[in-house]
N, C-alpha and C. Protein backbone atom coordinates (compact mmCIF):
# COMPACT_ATOMS: atom_id res chain seq x y z
N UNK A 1 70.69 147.24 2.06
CA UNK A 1 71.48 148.27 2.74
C UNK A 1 70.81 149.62 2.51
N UNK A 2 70.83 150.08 3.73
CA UNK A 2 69.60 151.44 3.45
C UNK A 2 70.36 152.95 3.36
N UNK A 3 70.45 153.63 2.68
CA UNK A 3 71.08 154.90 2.82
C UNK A 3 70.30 155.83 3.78
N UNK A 4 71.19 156.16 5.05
CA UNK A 4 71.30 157.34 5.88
C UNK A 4 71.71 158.41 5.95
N UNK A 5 70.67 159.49 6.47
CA UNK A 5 71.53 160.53 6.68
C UNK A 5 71.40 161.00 8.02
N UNK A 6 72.40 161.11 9.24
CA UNK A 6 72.48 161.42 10.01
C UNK A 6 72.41 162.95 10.63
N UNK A 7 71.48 162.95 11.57
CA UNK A 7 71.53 164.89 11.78
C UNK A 7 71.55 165.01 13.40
N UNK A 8 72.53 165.51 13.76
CA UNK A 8 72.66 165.30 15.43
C UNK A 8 73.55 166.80 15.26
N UNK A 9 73.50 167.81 16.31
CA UNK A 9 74.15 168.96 16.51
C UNK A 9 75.42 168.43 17.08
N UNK A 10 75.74 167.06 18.11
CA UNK A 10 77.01 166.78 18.53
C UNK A 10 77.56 166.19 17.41
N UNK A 11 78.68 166.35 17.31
CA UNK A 11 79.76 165.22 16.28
C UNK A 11 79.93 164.31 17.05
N UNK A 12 80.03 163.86 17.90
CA UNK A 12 80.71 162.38 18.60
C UNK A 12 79.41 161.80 18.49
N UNK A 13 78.07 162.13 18.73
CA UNK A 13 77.06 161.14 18.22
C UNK A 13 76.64 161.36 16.99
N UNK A 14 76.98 162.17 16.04
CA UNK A 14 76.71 161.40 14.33
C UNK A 14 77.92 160.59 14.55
N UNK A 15 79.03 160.68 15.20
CA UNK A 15 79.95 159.59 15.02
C UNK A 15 79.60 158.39 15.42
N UNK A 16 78.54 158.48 16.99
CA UNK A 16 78.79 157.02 17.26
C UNK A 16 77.63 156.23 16.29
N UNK A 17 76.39 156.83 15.87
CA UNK A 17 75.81 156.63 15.40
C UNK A 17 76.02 155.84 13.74
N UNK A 18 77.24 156.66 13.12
CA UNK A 18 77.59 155.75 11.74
C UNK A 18 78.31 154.69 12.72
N UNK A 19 79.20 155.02 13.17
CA UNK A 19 80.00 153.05 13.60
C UNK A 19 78.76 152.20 14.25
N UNK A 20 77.53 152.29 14.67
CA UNK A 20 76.46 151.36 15.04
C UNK A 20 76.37 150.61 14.02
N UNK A 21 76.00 151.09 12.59
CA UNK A 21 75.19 150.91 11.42
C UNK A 21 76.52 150.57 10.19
N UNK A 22 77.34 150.93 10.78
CA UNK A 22 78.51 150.80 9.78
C UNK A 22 78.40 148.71 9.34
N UNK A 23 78.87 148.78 7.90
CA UNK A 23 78.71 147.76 7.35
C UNK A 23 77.52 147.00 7.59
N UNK A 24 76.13 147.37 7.73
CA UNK A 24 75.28 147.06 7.75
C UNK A 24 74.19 147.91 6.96
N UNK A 25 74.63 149.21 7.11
CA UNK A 25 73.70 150.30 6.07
C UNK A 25 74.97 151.16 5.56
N UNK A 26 74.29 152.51 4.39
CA UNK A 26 75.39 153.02 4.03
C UNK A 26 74.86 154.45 4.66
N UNK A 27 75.98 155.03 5.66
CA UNK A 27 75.72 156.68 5.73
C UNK A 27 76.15 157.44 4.44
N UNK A 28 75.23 157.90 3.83
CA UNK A 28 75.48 158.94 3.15
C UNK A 28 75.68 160.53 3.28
N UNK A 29 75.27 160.34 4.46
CA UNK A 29 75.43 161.97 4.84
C UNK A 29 75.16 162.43 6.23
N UNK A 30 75.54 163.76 6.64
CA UNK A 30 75.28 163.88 8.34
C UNK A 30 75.60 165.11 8.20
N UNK A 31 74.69 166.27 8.91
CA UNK A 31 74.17 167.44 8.93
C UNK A 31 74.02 167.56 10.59
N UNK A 32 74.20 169.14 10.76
CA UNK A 32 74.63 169.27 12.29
C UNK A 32 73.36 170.48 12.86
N UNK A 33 72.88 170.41 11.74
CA UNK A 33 71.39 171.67 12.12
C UNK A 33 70.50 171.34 11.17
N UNK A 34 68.59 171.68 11.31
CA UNK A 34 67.95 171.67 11.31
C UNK A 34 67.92 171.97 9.55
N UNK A 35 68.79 173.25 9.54
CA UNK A 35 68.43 173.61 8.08
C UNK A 35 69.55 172.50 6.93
N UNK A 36 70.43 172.70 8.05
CA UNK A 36 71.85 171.62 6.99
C UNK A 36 71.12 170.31 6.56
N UNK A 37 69.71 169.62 7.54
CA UNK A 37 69.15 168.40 7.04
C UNK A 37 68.18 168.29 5.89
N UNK A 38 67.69 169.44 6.07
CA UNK A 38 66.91 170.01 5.25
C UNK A 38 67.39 169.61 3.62
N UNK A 39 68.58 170.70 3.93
CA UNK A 39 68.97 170.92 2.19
C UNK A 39 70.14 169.70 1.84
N UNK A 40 70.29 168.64 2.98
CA UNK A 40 71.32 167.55 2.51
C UNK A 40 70.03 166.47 2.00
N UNK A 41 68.80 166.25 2.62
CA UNK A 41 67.46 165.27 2.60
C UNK A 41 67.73 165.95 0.70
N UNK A 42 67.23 167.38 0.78
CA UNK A 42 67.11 167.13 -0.95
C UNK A 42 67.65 166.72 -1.85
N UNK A 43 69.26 167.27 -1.39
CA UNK A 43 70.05 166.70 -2.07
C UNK A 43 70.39 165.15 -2.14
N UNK A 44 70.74 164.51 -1.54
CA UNK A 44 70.65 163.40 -1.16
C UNK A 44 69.73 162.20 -1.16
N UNK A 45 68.71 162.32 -1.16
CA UNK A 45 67.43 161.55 -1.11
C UNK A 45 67.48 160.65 -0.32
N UNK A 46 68.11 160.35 1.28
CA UNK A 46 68.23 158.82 1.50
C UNK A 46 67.30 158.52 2.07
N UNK A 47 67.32 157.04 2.26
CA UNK A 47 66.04 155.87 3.15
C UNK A 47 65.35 156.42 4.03
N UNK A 48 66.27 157.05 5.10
CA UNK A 48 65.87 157.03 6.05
C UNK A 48 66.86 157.96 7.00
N UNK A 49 66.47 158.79 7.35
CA UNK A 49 67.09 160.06 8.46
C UNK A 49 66.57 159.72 9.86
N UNK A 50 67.96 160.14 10.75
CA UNK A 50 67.78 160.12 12.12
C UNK A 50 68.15 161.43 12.56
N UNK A 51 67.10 161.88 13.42
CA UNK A 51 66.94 163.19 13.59
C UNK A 51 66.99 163.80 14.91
N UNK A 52 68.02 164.64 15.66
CA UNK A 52 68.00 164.65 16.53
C UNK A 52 66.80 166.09 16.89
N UNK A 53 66.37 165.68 18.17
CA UNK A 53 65.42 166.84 18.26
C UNK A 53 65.86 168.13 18.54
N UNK A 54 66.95 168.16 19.41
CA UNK A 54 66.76 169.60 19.93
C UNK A 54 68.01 170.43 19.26
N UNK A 55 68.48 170.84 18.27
CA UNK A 55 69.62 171.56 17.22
C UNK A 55 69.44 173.06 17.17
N UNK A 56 70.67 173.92 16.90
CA UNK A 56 70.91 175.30 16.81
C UNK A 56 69.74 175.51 15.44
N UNK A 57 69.65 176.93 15.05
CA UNK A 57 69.00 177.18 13.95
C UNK A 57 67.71 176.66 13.56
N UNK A 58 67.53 175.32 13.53
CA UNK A 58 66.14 175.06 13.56
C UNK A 58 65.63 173.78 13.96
N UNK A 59 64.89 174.19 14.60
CA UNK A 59 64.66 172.20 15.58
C UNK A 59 64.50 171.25 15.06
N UNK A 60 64.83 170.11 15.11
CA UNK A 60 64.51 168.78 14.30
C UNK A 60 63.02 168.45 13.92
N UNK A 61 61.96 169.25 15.14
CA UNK A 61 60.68 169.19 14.80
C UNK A 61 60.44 170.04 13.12
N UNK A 62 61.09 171.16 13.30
CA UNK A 62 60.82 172.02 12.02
C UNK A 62 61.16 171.43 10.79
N UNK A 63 62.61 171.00 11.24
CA UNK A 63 62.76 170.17 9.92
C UNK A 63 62.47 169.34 9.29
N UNK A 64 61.23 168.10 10.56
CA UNK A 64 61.02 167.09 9.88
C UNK A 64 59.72 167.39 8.92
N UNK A 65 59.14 168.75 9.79
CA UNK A 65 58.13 169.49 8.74
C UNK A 65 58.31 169.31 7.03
N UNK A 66 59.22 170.64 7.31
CA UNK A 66 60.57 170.46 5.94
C UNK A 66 60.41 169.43 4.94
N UNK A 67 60.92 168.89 5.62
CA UNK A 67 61.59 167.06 4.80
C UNK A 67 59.88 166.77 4.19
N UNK A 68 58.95 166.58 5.16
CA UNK A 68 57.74 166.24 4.81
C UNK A 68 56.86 166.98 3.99
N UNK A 69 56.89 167.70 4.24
CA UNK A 69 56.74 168.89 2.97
C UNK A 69 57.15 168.41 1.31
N UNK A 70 58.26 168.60 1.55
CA UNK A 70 59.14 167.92 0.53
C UNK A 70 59.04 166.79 -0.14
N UNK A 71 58.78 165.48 0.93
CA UNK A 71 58.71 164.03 0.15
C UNK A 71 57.79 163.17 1.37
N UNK A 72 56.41 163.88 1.07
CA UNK A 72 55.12 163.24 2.24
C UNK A 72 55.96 161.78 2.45
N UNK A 73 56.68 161.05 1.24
CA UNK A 73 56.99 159.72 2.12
C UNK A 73 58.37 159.32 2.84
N UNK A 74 58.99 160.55 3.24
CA UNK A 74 59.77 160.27 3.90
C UNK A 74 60.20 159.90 5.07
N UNK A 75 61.34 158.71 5.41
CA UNK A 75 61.23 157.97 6.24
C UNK A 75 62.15 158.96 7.86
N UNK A 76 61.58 159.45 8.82
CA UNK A 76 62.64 160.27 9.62
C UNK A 76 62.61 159.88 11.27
N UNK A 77 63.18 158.92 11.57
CA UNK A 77 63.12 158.00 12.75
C UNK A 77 64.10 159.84 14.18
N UNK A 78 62.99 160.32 15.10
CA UNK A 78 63.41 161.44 15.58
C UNK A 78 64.11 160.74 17.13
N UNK A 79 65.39 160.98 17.15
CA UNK A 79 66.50 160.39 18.43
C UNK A 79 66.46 161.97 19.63
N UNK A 80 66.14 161.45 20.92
CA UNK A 80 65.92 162.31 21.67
C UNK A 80 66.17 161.47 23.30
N UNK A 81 67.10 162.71 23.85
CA UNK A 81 67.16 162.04 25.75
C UNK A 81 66.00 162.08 26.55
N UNK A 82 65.74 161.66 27.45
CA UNK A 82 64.68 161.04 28.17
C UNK A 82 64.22 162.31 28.49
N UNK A 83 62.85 161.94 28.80
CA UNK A 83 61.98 163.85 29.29
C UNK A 83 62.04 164.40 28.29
N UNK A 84 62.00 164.19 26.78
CA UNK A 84 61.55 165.09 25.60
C UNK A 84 60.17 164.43 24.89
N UNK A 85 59.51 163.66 26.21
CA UNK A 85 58.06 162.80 25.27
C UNK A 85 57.08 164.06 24.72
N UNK A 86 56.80 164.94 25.18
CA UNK A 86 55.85 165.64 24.52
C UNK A 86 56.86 165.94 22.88
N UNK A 87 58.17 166.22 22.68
CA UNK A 87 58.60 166.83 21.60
C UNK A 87 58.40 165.60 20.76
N UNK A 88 58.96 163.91 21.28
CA UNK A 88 58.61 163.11 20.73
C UNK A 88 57.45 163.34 19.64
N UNK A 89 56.43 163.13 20.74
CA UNK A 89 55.64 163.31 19.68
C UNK A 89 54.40 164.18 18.95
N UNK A 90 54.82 165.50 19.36
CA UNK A 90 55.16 166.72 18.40
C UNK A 90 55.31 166.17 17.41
N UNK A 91 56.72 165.38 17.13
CA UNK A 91 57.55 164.96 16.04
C UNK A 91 57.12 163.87 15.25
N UNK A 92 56.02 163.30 15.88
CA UNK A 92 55.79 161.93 15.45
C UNK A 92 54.21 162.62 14.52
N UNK A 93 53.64 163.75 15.57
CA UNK A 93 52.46 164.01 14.48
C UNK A 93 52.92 164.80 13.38
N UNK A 94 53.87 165.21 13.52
CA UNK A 94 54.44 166.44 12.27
C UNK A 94 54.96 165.63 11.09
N UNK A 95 55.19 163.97 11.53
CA UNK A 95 55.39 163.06 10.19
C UNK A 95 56.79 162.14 10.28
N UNK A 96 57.05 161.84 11.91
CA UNK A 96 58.55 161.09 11.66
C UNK A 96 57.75 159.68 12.10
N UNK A 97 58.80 158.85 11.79
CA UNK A 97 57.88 157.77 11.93
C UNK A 97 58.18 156.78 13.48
N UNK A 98 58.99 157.13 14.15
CA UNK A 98 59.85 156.21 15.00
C UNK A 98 60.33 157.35 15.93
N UNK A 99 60.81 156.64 17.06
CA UNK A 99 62.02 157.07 17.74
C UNK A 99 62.56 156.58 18.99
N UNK A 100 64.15 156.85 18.85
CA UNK A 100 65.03 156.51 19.34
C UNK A 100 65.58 157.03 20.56
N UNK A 101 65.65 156.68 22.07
CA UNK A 101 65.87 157.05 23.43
C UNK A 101 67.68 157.64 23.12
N UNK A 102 68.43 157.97 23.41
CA UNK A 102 69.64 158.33 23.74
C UNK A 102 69.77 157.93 25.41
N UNK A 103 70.60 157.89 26.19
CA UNK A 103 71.80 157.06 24.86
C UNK A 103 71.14 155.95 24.12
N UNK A 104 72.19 155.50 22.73
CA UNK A 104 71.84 155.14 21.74
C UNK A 104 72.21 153.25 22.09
N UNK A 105 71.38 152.45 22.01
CA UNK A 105 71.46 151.46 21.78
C UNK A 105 71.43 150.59 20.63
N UNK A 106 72.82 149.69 20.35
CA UNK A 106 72.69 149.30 18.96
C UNK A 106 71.77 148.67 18.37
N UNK A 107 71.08 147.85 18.93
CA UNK A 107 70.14 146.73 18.66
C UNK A 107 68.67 147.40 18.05
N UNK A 108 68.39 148.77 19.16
CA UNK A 108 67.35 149.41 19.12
C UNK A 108 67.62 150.35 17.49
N UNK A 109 68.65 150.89 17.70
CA UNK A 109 68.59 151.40 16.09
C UNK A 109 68.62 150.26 15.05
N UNK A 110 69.47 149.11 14.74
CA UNK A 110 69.13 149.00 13.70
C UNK A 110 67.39 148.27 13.81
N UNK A 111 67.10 147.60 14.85
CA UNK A 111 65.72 147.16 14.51
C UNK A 111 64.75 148.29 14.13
N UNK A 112 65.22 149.67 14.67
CA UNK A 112 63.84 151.31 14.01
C UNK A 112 63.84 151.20 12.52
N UNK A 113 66.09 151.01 11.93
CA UNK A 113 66.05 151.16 10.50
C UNK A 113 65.72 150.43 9.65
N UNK A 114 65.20 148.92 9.92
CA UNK A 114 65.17 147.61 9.44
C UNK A 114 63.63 147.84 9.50
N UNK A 115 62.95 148.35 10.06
CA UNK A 115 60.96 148.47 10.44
C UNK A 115 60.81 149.56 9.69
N UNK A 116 61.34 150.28 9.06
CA UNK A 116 60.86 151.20 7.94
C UNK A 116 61.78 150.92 6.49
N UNK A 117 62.82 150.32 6.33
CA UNK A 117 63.39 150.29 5.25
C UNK A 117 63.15 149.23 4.42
């Protein structure tokens, strides 16, 4: 069971996102901006973060900087709606490892969290 921390600027998708994963991984945490992931990743240390790209205050790209900065091996699978491929992977050279189309399909997340955890 892998500890998550969820970072999406909407609440109804960090919501739908823990009931996907619910009783299958543990959310430990969920942050609604760029910097809130930041300083919950330190605190927190979990498996594996899902990161939404585009957030108030500081973009999910910045943060996955951040995070990587922080713990070169951290695991940060970046969730983004269709027509964000260049930010994709922006995000993917800046150090996330995966990512996830919105809308969110169950199958497709847990097989991203199960290929890095």
């Amino acid at each position: 069971m892998a500890r998550i921390l969820i970072v999406d600027d909407a609440a109804f998708m960090r919501h739908m996102l823990s009931q996907m994963v619910a009783g299958i991984h543990e959310v430990c945490g969920e942050a609604a901006t760029g910097v809130e992931a930041v300083k919950k990743y330190k605190e927190l240390k979990p498996d594996i973060v899902t990161m939404d790209i585009t957030m108030p205050d500081m973009q999910g790209i910045d943060a996955v900087r951040e995070i990587i900065a922080f713990d070169p091996e951290a695991k940060i699978l970046m969730c983004s709606a269709m027509g964000q491929r260049a930010m994709v992977l922006e995000a993917m050279k800046s150090g996330a490892k995966d990512f996830i189309i919105k809308p969110f399909q169950k199958e497709r997340i847990l097989d991203a969290i199960s290929r890095w955890v």
